[in-house]
Protein backbone atom coordinates (compact mmCIF):
# COMPACT_ATOMS: atom_id res chain seq x y z
CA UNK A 1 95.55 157.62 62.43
CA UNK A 2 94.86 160.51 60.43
CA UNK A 3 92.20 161.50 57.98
CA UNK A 4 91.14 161.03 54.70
CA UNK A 5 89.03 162.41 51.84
CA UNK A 6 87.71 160.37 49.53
CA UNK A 7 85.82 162.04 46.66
CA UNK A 8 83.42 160.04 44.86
CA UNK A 9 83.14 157.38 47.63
CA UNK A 10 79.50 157.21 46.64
CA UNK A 11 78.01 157.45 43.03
CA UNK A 12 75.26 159.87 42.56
CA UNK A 13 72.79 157.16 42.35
CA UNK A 14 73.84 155.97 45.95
CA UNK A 15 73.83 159.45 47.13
CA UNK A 16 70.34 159.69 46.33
CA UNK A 17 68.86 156.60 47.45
CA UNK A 18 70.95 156.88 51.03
CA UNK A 19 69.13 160.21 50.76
CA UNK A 20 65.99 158.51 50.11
CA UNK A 21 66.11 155.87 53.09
CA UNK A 22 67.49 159.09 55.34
CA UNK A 23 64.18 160.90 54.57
CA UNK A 24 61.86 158.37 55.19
CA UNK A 25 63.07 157.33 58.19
CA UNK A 26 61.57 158.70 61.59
CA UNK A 27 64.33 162.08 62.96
CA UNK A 28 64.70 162.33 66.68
CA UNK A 29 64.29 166.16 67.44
CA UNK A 30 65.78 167.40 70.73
CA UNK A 31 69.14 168.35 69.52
CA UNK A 32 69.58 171.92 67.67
CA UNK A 33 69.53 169.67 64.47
CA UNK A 34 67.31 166.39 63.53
CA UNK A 35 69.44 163.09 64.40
CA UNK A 36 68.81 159.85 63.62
CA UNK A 37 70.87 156.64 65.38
CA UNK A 38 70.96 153.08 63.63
CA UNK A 39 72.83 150.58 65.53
CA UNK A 40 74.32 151.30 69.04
CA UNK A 41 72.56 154.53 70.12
CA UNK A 42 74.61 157.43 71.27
CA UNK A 43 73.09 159.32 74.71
CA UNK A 44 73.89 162.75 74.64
CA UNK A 45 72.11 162.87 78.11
CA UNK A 46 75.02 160.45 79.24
CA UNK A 47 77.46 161.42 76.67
CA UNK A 48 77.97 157.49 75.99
CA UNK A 49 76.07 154.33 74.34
CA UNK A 50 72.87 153.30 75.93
CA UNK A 51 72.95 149.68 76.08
CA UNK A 52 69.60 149.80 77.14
CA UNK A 53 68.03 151.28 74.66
CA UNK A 54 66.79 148.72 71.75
CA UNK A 55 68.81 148.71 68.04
CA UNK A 56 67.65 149.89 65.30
CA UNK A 57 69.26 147.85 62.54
CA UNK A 58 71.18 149.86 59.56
CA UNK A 59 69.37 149.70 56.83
CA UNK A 60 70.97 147.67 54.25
CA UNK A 61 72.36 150.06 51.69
CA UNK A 62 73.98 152.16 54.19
CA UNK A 63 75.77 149.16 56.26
CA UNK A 64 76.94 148.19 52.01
CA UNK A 65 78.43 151.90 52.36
CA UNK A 66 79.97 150.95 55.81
CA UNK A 67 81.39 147.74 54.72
CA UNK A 68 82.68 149.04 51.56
CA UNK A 69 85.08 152.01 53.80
CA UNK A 70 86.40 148.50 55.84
CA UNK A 71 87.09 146.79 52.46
CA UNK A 72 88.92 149.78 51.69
CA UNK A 73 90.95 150.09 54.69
CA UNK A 74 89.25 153.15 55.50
CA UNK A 75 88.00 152.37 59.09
CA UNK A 76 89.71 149.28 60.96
CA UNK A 77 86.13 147.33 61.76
CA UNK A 78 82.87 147.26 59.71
CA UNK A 79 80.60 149.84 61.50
CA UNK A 80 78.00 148.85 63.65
CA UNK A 81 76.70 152.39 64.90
CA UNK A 82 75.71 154.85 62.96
CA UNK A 83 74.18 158.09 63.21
CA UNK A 84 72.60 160.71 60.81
CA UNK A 85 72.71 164.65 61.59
CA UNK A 86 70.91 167.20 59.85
CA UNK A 87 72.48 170.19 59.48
CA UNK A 88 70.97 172.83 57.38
CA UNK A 89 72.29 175.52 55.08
CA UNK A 90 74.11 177.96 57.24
CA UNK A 91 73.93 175.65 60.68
CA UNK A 92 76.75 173.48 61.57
CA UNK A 93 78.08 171.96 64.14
CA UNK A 94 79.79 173.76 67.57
CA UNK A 95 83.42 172.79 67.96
CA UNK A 96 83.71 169.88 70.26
CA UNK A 97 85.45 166.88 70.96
CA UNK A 98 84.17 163.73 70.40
CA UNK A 99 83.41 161.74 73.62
CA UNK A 100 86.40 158.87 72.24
CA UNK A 101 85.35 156.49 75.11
CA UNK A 102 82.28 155.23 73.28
CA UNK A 103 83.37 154.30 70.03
CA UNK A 104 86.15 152.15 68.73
CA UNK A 105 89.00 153.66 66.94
CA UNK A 106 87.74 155.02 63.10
CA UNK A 107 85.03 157.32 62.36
CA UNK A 108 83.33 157.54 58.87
CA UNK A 109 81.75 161.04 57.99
CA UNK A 110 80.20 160.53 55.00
CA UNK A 111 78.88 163.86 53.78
CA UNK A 112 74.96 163.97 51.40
CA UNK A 113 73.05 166.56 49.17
CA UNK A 114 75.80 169.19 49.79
CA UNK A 115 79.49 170.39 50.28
CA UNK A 116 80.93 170.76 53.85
CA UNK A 117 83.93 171.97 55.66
CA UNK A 118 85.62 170.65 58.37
CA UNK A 119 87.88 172.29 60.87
CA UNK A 120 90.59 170.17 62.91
CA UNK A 121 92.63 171.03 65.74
CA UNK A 122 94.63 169.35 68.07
CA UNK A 123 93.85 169.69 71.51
CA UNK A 124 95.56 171.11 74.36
CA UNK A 125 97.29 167.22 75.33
CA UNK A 126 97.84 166.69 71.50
């Protein structure tokens, strides 16, 4: 439990061709931001994973970055969801909580093409 930051997880060249495969890959656009899901496919509609819904496999350089944060120890299983948000300069994200049910325990952020902040609190049950 806990998190951690891990600066230089990527090397510039991987940033840019994760960026590259990002971009030329089709953005689903009925959020307030463009999303893209690889993987098990989170349903906002249903606020949980559609197993309905076909995968899209993760392309391979990204599941290498996924695999890499298990080798690590940084998540406890090798992902097999994964999803993309755009946020752009000046957006972010509303405070939430994540819906917890749908995913297994871990969750790697991995952060491209700028800085960000993050703000954690605990929540009224802790």
């Amino acid at each position: 439990p806990g998190l951690r930051l891990c600066e230089g997880f990527l090397t510039e060249e991987e940033e840019e061709e994760c960026l590259r495969i990002v971009d030329e890959s089709e953005w689903v656009t009925g959020l307030a931001r463009r999303v893209q899901h690889y993987g098990y496919t989170f349903d906002y509609a249903i606020r949980g994973i559609n197993f309905k819904k076909p995968q899209v496999p993760i392309p391979p350089l990204l599941k290498q970055v996924g695999d890499r944060a298990f080798s690590m120890g940084l998540v406890p299983f090798p992902p097999d969801q994964l999803t993309v948000n755009e946020y752009l300069p000046g957006k972010g994200i509303n405070s939430h909580v994540d819906t917890h049910s749908a995913f297994e325990d871990g969750i790697l952020s991995v952060t491209l093409a700028a800085q960000t902040v993050m703000e954690m609190r605990l929540t009224a049950s802790g």
